[in-house]
C-alpha atoms as a PDB file:
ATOM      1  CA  UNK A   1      18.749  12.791  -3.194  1.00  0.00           C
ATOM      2  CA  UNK A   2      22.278  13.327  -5.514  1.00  0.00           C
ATOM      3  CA  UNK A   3      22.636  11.209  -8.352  1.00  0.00           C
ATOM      4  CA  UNK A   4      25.914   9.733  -8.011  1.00  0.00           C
ATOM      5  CA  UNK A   5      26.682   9.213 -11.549  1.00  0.00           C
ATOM      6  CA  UNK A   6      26.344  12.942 -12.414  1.00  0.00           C
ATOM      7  CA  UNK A   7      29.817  13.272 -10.674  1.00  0.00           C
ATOM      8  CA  UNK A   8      31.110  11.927 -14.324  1.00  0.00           C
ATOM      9  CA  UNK A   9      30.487  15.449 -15.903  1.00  0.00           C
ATOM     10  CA  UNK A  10      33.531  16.871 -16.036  1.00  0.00           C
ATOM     11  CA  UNK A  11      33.588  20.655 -13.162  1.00  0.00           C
ATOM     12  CA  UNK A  12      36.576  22.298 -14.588  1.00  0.00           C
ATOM     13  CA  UNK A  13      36.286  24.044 -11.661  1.00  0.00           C
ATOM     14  CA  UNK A  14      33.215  25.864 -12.658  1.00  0.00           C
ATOM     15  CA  UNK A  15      30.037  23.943 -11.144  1.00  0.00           C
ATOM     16  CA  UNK A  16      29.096  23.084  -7.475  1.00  0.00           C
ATOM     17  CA  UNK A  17      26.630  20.713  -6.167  1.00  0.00           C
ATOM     18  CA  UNK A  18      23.899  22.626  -6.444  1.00  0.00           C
ATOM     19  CA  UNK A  19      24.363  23.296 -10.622  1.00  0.00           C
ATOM     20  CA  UNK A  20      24.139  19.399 -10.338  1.00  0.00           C
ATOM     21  CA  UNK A  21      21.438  18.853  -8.221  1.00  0.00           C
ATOM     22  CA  UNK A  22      19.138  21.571  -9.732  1.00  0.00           C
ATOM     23  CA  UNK A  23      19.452  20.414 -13.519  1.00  0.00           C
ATOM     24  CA  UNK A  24      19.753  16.665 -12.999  1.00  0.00           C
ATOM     25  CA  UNK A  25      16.314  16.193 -14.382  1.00  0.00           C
ATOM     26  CA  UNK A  26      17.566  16.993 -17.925  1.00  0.00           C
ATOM     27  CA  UNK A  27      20.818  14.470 -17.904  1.00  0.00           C
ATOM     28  CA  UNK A  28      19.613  10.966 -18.143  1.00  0.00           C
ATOM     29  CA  UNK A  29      21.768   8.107 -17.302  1.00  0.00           C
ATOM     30  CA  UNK A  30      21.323   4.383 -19.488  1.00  0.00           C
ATOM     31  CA  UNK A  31      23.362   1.076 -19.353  1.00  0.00           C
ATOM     32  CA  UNK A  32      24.420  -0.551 -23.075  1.00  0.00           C
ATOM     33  CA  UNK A  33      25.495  -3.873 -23.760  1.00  0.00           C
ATOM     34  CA  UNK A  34      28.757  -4.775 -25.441  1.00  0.00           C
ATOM     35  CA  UNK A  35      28.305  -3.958 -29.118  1.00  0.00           C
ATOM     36  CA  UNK A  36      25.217  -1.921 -28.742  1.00  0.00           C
ATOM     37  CA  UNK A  37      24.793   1.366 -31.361  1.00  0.00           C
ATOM     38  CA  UNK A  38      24.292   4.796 -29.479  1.00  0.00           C
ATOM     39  CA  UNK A  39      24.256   6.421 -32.413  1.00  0.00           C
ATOM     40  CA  UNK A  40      23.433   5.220 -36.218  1.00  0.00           C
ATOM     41  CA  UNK A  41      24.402   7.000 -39.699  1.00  0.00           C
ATOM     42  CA  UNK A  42      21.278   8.756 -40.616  1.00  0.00           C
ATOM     43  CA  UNK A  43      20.322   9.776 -37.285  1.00  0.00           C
ATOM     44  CA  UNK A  44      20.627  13.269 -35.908  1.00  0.00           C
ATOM     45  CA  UNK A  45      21.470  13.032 -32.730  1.00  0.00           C
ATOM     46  CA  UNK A  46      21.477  15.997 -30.429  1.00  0.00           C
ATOM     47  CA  UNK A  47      23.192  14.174 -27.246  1.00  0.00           C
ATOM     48  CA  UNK A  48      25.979  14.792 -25.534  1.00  0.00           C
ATOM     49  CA  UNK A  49      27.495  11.927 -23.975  1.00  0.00           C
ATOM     50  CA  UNK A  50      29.811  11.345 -20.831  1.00  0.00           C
ATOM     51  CA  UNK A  51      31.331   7.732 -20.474  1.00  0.00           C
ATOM     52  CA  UNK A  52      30.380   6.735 -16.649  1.00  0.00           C
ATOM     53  CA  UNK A  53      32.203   3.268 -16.900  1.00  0.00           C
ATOM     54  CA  UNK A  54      33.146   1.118 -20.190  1.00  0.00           C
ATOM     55  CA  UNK A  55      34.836   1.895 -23.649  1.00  0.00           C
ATOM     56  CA  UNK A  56      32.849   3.226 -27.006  1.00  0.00           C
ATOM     57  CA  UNK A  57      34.344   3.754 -30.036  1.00  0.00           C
ATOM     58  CA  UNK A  58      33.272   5.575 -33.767  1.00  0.00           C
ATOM     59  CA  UNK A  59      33.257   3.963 -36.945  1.00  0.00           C
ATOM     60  CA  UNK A  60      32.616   4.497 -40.556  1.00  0.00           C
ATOM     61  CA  UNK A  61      30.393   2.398 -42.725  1.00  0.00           C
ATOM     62  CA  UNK A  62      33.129   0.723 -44.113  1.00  0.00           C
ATOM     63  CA  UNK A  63      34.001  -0.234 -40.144  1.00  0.00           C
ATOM     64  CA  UNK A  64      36.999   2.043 -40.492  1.00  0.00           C
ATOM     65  CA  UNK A  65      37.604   2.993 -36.513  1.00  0.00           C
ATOM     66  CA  UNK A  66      37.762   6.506 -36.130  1.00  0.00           C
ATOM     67  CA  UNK A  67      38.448   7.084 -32.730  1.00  0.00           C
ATOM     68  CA  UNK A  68      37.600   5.431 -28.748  1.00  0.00           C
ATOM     69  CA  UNK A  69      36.563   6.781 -25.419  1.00  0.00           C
ATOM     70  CA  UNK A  70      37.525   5.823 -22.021  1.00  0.00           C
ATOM     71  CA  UNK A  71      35.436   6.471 -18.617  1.00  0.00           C
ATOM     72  CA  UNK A  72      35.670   9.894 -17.830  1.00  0.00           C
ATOM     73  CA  UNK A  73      35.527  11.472 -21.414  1.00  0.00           C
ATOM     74  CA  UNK A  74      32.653  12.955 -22.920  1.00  0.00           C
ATOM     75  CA  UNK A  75      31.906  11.637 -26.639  1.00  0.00           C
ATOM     76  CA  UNK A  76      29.362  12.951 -29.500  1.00  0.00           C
ATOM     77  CA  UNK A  77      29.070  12.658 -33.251  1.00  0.00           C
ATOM     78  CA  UNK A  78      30.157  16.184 -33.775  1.00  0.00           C
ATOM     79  CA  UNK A  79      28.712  17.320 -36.942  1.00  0.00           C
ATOM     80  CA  UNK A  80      25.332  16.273 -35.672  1.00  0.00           C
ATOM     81  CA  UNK A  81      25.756  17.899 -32.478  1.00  0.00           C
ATOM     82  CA  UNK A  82      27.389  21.130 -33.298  1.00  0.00           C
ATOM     83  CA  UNK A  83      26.437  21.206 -37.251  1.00  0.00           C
ATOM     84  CA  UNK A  84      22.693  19.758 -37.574  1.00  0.00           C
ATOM     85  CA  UNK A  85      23.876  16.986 -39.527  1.00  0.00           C
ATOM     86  CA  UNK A  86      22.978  13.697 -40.104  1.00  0.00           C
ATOM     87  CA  UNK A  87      25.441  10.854 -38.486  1.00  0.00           C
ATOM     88  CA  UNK A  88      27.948   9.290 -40.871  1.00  0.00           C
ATOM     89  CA  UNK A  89      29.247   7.369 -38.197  1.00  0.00           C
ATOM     90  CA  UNK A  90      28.302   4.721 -36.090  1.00  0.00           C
ATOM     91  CA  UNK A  91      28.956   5.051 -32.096  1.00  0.00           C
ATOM     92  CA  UNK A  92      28.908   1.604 -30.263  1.00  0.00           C
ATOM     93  CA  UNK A  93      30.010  -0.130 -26.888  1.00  0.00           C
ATOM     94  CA  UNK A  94      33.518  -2.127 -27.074  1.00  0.00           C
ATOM     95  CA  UNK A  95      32.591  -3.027 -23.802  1.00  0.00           C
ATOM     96  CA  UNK A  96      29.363  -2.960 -21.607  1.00  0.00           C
ATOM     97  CA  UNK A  97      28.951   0.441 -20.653  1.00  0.00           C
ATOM     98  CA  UNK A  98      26.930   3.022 -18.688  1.00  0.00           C
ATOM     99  CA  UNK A  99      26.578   6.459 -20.249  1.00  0.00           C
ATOM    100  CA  UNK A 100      25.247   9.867 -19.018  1.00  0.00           C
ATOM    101  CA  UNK A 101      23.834  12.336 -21.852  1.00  0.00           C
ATOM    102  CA  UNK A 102      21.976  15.700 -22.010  1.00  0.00           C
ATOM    103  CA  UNK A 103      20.929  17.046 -25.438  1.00  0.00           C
ATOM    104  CA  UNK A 104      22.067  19.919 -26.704  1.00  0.00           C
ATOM    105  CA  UNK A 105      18.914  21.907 -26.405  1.00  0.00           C
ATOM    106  CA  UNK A 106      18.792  21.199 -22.507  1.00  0.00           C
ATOM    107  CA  UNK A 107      22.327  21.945 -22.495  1.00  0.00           C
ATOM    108  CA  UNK A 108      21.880  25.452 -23.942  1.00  0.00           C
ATOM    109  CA  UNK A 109      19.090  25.724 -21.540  1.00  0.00           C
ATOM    110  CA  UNK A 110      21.770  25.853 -18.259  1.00  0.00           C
ATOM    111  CA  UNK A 111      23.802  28.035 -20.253  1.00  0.00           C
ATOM    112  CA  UNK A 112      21.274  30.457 -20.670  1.00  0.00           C
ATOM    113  CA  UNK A 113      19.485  30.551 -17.671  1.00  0.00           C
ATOM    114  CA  UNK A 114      22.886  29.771 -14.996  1.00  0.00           C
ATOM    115  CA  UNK A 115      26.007  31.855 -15.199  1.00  0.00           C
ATOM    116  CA  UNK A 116      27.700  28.583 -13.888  1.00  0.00           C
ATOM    117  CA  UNK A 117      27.086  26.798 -16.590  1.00  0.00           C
ATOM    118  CA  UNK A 118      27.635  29.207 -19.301  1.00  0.00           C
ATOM    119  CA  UNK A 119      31.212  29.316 -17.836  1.00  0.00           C
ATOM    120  CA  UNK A 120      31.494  24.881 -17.833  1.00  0.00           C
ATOM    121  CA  UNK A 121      30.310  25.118 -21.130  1.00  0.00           C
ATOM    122  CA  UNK A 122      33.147  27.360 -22.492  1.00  0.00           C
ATOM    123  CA  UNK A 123      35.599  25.401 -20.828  1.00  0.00           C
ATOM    124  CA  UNK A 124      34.069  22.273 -21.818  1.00  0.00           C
ATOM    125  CA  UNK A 125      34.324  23.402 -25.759  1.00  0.00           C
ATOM    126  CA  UNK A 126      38.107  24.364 -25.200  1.00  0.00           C
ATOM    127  CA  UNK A 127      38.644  20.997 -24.007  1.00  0.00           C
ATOM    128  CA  UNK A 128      37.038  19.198 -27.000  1.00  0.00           C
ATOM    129  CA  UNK A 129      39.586  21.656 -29.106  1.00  0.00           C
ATOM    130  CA  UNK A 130      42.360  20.651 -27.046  1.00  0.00           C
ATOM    131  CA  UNK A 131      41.825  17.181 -27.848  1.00  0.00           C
ATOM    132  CA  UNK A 132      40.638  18.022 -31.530  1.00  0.00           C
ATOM    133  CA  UNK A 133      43.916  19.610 -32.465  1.00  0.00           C
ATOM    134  CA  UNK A 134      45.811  16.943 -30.041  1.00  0.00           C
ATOM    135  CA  UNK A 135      44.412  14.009 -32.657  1.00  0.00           C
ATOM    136  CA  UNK A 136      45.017  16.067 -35.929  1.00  0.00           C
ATOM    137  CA  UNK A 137      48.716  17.533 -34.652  1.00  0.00           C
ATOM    138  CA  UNK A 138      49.332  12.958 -33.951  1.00  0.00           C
ATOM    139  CA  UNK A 139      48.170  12.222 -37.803  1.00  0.00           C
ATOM    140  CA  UNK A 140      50.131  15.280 -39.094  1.00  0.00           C
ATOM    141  CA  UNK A 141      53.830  14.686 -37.438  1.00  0.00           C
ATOM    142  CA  UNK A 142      53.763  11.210 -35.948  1.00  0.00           C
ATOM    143  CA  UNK A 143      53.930   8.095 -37.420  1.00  0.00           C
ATOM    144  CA  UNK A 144      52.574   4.899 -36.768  1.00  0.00           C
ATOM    145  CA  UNK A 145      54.867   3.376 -34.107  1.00  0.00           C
ATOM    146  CA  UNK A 146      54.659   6.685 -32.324  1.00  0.00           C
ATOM    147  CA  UNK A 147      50.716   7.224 -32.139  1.00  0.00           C
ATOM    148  CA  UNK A 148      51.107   3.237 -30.987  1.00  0.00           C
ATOM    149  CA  UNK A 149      53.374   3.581 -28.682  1.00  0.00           C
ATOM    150  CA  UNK A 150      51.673   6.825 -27.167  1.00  0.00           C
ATOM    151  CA  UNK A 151      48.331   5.239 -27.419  1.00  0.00           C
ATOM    152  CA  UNK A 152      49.818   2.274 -24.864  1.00  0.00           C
ATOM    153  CA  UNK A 153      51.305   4.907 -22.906  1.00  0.00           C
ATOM    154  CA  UNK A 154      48.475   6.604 -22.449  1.00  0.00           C
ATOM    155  CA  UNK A 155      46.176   3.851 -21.864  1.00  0.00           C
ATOM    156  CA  UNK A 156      48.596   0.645 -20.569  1.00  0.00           C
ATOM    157  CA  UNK A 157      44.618  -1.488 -20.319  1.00  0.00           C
ATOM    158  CA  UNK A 158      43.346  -1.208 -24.110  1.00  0.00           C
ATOM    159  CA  UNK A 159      45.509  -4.235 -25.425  1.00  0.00           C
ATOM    160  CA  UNK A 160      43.333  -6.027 -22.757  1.00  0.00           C
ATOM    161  CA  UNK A 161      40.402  -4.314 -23.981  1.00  0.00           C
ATOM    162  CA  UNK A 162      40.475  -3.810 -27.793  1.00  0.00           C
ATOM    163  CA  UNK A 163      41.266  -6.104 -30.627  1.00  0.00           C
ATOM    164  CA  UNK A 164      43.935  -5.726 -32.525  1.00  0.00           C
ATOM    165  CA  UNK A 165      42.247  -5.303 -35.885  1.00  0.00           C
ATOM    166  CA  UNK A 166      40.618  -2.433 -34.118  1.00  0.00           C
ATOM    167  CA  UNK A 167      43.736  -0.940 -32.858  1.00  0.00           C
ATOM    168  CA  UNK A 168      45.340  -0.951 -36.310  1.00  0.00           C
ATOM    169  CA  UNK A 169      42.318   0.576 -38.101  1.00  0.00           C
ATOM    170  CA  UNK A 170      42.260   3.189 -35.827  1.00  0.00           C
ATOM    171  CA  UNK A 171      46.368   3.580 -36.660  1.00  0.00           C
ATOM    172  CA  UNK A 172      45.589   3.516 -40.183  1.00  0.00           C
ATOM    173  CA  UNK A 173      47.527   0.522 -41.095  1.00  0.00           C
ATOM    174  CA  UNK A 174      47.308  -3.201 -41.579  1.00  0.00           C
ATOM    175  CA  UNK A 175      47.101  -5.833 -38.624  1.00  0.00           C
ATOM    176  CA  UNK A 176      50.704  -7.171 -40.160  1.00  0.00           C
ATOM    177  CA  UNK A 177      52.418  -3.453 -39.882  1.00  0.00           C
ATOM    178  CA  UNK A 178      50.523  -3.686 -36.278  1.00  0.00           C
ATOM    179  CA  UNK A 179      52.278  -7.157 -35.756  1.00  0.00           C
ATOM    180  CA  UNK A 180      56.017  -5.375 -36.972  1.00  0.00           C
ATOM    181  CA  UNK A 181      55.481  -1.970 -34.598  1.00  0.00           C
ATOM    182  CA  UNK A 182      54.756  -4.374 -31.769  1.00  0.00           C
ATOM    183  CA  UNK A 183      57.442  -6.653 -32.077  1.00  0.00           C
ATOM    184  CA  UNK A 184      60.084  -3.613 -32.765  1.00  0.00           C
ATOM    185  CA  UNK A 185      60.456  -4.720 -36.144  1.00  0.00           C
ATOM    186  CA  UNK A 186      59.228  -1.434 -37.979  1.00  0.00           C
ATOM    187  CA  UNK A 187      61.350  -0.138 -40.694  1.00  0.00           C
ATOM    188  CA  UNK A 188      63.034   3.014 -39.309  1.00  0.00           C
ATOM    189  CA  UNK A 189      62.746   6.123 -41.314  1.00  0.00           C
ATOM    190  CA  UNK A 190      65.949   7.713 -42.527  1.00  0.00           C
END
């Protein structure tokens, strides 16, 4: 019997059916509640996660937001993942959501034993550069009322589903310069 909500993992072209169905064992699916941690600073997490339905975001200690998820996107605490860290982060549910995640030693288990995944995998780290250098290249040339107005473009729902104290942490500025870039009031630079 197929487990539907291993169709979230993201082909690239590169896995059939059968990848899925033979290795399904090792992903395991879970349901959060609104405002529920997935991952804690301090932990070492090893998971990989991919966002089946609902909205998770990252934030600091200081509950600085450092960056949000839709459905369809996988999500991790990098430096634990790929670096053996500890997490300095905190990953939570901005919404109730259902989340499929393999850890990283399973993961390197496909690659090694199936040529099909070896080949996901690759494609699946280019795409977490892609969006990687996609976020740094925003900070480095855009400014506020650009990321904004991107970020709405983008994804029309999240005024519906974030709060805007959220929405300007993650911009970097204060709910009042929020309050100007939404009302076209920003002071144009020259």
């Amino acid at each position: 019997m197929k487990t539907e909500y291993l169709k979230i993992i993201p082909k690239l072209g590169s896995l059939d059916d059968s990848d899925l169905e033979l290795n399904r064992t090792l992903f395991k699916f879970k349901i959060f509640k609104k405002g529920n941690c997935i991952v804690k600073p301090g932990t070492n997490t090893q998971n990989i996660y991919f966002l089946v339905s609902g909205l998770v975001y990252s934030h600091s200690i200081e509950e600085k937001i450092n960056w949000y998820e839709f459905e369809g996107h996988s999500f991790a605490d990098i430096e634990s993942v790929f670096f053996n860290k500890r997490c300095e982060q905190y990953i939570r549910c901005a919404e109730n959501s259902s989340v499929v995640s393999i850890s990283k030693g399973n993961l390197m288990e496909l690659v090694k034993a199936n040529h099909n995944w070896s080949v996901w995998y690759a494609l699946f780290l280019e795409e977490i550069i892609q969006r990687l250098y996609y976020y740094y290249q925003s900070l480095l040339v855009k400014d506020a009322s650009q990321r904004y107005n991107e970020l709405v473009e983008l994804h029309p729902e999240i005024l519906q589903r974030i709060p805007l104290g959220h929405i300007a942490s993650y911009l970097g500025i204060t709910q009042v310069s929020l309050s100007r870039i939404r009302g076209g009031k920003q002071r144009k630079k020259h």
